[in-house]
N, C-alpha and C. Protein backbone atom coordinates (compact mmCIF):
# COMPACT_ATOMS: atom_id res chain seq x y z
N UNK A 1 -9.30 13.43 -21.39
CA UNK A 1 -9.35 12.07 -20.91
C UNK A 1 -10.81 11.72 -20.57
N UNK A 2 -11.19 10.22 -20.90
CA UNK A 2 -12.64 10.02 -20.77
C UNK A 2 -12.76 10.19 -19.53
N UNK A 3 -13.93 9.81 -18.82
CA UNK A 3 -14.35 9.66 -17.11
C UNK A 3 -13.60 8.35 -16.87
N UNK A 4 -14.11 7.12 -17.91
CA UNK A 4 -14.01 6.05 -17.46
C UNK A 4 -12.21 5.74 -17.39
N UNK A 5 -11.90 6.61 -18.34
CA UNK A 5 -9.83 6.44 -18.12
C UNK A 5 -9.78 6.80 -16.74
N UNK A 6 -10.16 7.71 -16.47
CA UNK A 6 -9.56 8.55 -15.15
C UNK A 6 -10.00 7.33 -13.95
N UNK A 7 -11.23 6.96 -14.12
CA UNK A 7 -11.30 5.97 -12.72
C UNK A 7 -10.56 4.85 -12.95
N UNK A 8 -10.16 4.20 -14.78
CA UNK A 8 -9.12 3.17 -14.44
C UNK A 8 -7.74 3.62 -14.19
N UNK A 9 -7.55 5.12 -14.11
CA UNK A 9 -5.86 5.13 -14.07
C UNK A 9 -6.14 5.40 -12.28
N UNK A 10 -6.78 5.70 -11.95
CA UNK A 10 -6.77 6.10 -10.07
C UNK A 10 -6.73 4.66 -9.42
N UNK A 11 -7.77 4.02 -10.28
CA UNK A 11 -7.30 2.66 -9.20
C UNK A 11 -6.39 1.91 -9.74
N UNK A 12 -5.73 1.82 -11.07
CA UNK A 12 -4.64 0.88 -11.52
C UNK A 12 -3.29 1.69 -9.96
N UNK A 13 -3.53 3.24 -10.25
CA UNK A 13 -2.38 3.58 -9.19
C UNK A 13 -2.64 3.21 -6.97
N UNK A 14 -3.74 3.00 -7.36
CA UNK A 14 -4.17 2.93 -5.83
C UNK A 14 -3.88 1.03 -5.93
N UNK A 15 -4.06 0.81 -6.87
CA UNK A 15 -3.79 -1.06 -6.71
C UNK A 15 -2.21 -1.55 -6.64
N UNK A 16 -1.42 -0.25 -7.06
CA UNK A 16 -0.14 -0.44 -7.50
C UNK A 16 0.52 -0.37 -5.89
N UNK A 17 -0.34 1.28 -5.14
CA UNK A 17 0.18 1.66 -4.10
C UNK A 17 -0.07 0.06 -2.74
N UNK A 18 -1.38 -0.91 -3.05
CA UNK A 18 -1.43 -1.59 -2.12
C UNK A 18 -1.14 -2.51 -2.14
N UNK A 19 -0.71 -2.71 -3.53
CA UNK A 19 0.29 -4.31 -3.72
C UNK A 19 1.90 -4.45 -3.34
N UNK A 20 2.21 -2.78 -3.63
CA UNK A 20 3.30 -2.34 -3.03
C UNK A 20 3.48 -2.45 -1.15
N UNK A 21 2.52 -1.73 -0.50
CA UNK A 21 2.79 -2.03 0.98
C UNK A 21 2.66 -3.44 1.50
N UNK A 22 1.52 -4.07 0.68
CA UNK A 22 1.41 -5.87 0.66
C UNK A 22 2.71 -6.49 0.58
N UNK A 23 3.48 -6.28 -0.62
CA UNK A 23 4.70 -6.68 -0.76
C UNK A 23 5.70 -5.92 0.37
N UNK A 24 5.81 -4.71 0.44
CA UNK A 24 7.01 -5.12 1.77
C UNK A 24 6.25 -5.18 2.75
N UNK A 25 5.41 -5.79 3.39
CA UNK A 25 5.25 -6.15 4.56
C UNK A 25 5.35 -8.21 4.68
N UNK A 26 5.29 -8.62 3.12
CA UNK A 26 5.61 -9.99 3.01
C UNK A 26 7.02 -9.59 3.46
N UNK A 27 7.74 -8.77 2.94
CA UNK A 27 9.30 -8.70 2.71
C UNK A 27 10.10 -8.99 4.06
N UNK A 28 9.22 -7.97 4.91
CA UNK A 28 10.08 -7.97 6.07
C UNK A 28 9.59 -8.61 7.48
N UNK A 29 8.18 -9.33 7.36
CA UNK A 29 7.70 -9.87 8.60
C UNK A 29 8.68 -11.31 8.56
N UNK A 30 9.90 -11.79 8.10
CA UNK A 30 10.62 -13.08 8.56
C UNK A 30 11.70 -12.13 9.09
N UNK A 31 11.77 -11.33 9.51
CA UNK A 31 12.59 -10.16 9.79
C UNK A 31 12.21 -9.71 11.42
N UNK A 32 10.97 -9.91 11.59
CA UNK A 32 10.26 -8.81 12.83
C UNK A 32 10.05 -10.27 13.82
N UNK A 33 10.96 -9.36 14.86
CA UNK A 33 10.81 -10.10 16.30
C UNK A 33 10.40 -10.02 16.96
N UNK A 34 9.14 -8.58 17.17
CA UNK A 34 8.66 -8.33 18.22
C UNK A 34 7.42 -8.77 17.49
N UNK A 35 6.86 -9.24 18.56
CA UNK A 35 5.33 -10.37 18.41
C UNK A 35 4.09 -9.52 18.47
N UNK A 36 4.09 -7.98 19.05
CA UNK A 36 3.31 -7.22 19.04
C UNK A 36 3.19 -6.41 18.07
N UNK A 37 4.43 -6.37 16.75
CA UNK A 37 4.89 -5.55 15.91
C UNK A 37 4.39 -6.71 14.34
N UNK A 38 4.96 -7.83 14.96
CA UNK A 38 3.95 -8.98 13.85
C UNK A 38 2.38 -8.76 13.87
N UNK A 39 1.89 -8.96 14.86
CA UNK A 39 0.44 -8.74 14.69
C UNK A 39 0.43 -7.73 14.26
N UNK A 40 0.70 -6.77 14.49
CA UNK A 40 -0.13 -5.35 13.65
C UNK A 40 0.04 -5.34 12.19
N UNK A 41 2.00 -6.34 11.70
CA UNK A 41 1.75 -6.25 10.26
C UNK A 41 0.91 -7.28 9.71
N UNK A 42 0.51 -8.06 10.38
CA UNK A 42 -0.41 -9.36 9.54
C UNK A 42 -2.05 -8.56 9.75
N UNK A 43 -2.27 -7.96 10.64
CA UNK A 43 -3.40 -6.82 10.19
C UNK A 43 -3.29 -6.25 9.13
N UNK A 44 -2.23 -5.23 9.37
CA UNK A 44 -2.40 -4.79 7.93
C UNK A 44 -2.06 -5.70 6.50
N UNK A 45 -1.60 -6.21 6.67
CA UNK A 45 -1.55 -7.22 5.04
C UNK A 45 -2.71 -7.69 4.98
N UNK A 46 -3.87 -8.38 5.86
CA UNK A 46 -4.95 -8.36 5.06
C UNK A 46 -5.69 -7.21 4.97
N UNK A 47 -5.57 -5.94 5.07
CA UNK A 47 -6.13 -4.80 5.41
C UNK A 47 -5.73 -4.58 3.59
N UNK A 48 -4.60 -4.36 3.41
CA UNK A 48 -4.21 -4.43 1.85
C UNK A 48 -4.60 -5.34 0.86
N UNK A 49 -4.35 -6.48 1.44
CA UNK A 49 -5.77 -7.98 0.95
C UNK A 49 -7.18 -7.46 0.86
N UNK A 50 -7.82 -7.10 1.27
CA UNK A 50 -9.14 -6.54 1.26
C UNK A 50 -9.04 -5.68 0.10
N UNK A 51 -8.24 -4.43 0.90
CA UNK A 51 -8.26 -3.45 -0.37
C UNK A 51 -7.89 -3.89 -1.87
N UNK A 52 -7.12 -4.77 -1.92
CA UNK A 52 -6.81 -5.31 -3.61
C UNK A 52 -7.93 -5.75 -3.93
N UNK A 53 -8.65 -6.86 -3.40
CA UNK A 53 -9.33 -7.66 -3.86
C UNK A 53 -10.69 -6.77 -3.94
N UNK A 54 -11.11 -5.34 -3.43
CA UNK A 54 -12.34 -4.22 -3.50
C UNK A 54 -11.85 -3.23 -4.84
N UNK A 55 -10.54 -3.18 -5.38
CA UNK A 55 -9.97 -2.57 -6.28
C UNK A 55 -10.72 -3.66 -7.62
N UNK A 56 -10.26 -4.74 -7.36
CA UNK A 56 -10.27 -6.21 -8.71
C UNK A 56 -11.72 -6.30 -9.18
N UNK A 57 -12.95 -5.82 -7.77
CA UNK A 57 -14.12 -6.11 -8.12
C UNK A 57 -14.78 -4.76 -8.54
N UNK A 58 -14.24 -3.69 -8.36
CA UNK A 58 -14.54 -2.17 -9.02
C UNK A 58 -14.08 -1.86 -10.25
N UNK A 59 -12.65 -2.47 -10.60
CA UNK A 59 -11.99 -2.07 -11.52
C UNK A 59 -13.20 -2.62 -13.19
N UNK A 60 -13.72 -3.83 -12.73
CA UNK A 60 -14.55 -4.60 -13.65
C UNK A 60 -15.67 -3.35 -14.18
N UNK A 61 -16.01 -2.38 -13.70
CA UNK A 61 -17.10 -1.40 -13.56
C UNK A 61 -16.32 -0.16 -14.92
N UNK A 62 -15.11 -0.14 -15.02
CA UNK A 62 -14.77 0.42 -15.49
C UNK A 62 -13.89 0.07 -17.00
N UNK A 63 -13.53 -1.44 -16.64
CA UNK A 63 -12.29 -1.85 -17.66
C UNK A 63 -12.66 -3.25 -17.67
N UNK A 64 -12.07 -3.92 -18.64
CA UNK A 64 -12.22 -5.43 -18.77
C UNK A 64 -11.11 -6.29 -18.70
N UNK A 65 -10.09 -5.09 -18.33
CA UNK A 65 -8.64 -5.65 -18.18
C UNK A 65 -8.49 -5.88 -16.47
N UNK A 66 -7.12 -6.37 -15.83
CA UNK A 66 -6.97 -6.42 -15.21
C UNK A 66 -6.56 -5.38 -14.64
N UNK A 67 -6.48 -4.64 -12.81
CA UNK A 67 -5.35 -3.44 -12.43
C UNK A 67 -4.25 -3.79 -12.42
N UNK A 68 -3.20 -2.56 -13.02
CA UNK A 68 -2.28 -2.55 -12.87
C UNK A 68 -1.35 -3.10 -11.66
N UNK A 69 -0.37 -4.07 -11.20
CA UNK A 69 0.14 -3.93 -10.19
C UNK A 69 1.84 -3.91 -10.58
N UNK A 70 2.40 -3.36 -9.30
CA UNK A 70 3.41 -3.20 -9.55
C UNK A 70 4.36 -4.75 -10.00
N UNK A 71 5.76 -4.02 -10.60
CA UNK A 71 6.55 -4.90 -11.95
C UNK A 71 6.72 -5.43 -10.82
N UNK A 72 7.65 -6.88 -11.58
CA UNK A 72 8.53 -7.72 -11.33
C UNK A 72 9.96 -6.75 -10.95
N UNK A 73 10.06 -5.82 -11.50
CA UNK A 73 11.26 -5.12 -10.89
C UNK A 73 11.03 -4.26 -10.15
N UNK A 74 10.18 -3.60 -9.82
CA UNK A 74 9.85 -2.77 -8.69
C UNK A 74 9.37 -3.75 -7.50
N UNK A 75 9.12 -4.81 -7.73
CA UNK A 75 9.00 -5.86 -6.58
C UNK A 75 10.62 -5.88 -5.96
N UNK A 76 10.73 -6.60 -6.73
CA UNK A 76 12.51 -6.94 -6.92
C UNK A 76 13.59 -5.82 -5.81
N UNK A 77 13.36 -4.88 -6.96
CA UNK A 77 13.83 -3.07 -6.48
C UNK A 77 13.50 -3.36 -4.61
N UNK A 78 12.02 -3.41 -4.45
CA UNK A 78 11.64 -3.35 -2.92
C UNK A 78 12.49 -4.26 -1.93
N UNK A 79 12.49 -5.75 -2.53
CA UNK A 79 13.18 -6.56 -1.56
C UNK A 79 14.37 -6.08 -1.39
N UNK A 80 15.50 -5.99 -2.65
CA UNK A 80 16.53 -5.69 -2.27
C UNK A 80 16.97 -4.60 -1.71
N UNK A 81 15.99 -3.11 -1.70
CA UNK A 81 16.11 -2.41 -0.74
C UNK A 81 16.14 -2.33 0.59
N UNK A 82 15.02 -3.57 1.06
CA UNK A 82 14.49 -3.99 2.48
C UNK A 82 15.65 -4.91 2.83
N UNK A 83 16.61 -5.74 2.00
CA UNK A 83 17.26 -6.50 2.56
C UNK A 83 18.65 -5.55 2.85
N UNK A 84 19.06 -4.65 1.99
CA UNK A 84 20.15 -3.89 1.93
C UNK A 84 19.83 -2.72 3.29
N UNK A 85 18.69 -2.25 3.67
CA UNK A 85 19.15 -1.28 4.75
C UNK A 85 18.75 -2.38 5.79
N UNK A 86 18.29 -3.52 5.99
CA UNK A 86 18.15 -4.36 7.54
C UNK A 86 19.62 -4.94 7.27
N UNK A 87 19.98 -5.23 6.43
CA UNK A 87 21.44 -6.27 6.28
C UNK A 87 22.18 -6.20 7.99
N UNK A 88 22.63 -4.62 8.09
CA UNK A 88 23.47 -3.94 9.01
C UNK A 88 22.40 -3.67 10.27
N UNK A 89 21.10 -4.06 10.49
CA UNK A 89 20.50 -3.04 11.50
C UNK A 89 19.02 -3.87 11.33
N UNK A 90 19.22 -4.62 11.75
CA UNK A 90 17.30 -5.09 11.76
C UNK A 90 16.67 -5.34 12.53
N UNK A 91 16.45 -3.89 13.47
CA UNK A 91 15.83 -3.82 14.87
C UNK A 91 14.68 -3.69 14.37
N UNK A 92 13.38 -3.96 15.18
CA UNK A 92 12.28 -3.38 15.40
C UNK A 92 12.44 -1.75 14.75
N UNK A 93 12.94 -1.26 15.20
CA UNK A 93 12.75 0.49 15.02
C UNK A 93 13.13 0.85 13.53
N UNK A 94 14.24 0.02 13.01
CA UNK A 94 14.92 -0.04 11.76
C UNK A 94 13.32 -0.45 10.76
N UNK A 95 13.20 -1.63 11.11
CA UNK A 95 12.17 -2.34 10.15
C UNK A 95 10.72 -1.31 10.29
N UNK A 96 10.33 -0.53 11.34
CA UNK A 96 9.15 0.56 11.43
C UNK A 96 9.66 1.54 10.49
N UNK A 97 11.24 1.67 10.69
CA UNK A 97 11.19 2.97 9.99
C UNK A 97 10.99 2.89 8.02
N UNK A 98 11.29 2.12 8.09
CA UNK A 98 11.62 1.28 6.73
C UNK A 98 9.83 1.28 6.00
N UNK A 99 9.00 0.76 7.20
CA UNK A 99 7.80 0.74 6.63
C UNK A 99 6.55 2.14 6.91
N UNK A 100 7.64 2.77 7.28
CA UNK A 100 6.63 4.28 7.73
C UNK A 100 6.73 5.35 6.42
N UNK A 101 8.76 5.62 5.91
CA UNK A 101 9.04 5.35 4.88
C UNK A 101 7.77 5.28 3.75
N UNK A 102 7.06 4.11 3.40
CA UNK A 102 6.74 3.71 2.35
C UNK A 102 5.21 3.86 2.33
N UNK A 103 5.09 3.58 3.66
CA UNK A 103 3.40 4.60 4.05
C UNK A 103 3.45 5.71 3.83
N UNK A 104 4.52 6.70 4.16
CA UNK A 104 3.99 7.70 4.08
C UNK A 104 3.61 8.24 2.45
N UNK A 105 4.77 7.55 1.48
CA UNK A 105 4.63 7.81 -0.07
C UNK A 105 3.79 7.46 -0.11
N UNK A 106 2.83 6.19 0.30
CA UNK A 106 1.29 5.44 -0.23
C UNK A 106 0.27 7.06 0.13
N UNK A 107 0.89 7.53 1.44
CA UNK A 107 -0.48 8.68 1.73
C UNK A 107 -0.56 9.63 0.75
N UNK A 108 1.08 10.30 0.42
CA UNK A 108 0.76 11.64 -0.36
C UNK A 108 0.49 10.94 -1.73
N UNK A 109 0.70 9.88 -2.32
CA UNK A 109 -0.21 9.51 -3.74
C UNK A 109 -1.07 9.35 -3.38
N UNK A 110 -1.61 8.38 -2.28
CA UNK A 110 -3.03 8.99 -2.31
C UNK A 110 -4.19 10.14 -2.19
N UNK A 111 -3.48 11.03 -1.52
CA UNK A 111 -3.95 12.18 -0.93
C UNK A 111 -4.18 13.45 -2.65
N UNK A 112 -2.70 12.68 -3.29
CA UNK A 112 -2.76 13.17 -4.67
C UNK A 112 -4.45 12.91 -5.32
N UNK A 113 -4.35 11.41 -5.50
CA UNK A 113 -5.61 11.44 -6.08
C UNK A 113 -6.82 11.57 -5.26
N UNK A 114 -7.02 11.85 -4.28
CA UNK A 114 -8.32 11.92 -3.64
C UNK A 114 -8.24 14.12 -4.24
N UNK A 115 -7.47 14.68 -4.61
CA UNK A 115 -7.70 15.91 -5.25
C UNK A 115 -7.96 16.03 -6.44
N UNK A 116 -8.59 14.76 -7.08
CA UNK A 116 -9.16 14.81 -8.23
C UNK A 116 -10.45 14.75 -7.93
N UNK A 117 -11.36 15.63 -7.94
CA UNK A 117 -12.55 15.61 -7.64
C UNK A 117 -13.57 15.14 -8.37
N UNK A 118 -13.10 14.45 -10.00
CA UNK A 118 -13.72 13.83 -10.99
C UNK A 118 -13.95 12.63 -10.87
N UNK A 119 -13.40 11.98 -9.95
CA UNK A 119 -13.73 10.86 -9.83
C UNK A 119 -15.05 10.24 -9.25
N UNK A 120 -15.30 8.79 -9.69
CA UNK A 120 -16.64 8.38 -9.71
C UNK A 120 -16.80 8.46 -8.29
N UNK A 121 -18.14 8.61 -7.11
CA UNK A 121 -17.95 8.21 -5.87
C UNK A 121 -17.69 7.14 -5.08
N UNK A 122 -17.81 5.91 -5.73
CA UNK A 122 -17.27 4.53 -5.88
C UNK A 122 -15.75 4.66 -5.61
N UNK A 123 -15.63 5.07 -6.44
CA UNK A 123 -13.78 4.82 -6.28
C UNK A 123 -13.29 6.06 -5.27
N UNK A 124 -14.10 7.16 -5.70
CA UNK A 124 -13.15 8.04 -4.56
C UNK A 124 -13.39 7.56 -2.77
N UNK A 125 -14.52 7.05 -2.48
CA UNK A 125 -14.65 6.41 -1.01
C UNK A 125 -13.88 5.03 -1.20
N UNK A 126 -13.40 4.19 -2.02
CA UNK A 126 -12.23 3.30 -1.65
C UNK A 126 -11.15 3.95 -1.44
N UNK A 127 -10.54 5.13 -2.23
CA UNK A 127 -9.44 6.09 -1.95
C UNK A 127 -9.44 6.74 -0.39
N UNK A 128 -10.71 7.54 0.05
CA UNK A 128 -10.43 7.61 0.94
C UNK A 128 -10.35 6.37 2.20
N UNK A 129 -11.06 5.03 1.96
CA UNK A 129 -10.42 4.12 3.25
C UNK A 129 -9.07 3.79 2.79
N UNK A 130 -8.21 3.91 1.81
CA UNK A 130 -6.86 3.41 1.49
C UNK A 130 -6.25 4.47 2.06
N UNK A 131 -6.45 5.75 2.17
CA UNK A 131 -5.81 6.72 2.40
C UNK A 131 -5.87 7.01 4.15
N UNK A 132 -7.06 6.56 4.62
CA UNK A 132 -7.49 6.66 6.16
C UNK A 132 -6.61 5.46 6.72
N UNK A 133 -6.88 4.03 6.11
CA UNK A 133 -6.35 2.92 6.58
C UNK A 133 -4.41 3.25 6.63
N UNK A 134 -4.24 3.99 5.70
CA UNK A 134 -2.60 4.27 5.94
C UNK A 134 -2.20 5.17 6.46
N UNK A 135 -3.12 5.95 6.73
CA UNK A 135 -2.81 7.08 8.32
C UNK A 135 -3.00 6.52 9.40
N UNK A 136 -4.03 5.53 9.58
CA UNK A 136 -4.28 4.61 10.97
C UNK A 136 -3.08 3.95 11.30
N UNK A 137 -2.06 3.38 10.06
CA UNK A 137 -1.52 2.56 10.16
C UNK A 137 0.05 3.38 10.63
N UNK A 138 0.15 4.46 10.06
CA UNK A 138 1.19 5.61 10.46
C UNK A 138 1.33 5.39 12.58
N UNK A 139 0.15 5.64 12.62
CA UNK A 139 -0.08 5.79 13.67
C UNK A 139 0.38 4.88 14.70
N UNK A 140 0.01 3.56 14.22
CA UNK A 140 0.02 2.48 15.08
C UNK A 140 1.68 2.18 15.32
N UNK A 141 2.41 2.61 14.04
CA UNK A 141 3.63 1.91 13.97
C UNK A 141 4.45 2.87 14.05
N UNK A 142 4.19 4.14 14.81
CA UNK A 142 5.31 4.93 14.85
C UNK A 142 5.36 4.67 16.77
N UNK A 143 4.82 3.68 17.89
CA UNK A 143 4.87 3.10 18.63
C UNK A 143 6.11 2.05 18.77
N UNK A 144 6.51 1.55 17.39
CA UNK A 144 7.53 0.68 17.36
C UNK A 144 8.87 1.65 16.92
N UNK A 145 8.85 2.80 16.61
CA UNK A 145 10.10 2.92 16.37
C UNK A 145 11.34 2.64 17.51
């Protein structure tokens, strides 16, 4: 695989992983009642806003295409997951757990690719704030369970 594949397949997957937590945190903040538990997710959604939009202007360095983000059905897939386990239970603790869940998969793919040591240093220091920013975020929101 060239160099330049490898840095577009790390961030097509790191753009996938933050459009993904972007999207369920649209999903479930008409959901969240605690006002201290909203602010932290509208932090992080632009925290994932940032990170997409530092992916869109790196990715150009490497490709002339756009990054990958996740389907229309893996969108899809997400809501109706988020709506099917709050349906019965959409406490605060329910909706943390739901999004700790999906952090934690964002860490170990990321943690995956930050063990590629081929990567450009450009992209591997956006990997590691995507990967730091979703351990910070572990952190903050295991307070709400």
């Amino acid at each position: 695989m060239e160099k330049q594949d490898i840095e577009v397949n790390v961030l097509d997957e790191l753009n996938k992983g933050a459009c993904m937590g972007r999207d369920a945190i649209h999903f479930v903040l008409d959901k969240v009642e605690d006002e201290s538990l909203k602010e932290v997710l509208n932090n992080q959604y632009k925290k994932y806003t940032s990170i997409i939009d530092r992916i869109e202007k790196l990715y150009l360095d490497y490709s002339n295409d756009d990054p990958h983000e996740t389907s229309v059905i893996n969108k899809a897939l997400t809501w109706y997951g988020i709506e099917m386990k709050t349906f019965m239970d959409d406490s605060t603790s329910k909706i943390t757990e739901l999004l700790l869940q999906g952090t934690n998969m964002g860490i170990i793919e990321g943690r995956k690719l930050l063990n590629n040591k081929d990567t450009d240093p450009k992209v591997h220091k956006l990997l590691e704030e995507y990967v730091d920013m979703q351990e910070d975020a572990v952190e903050t929101l295991k307070k709400f369970l």
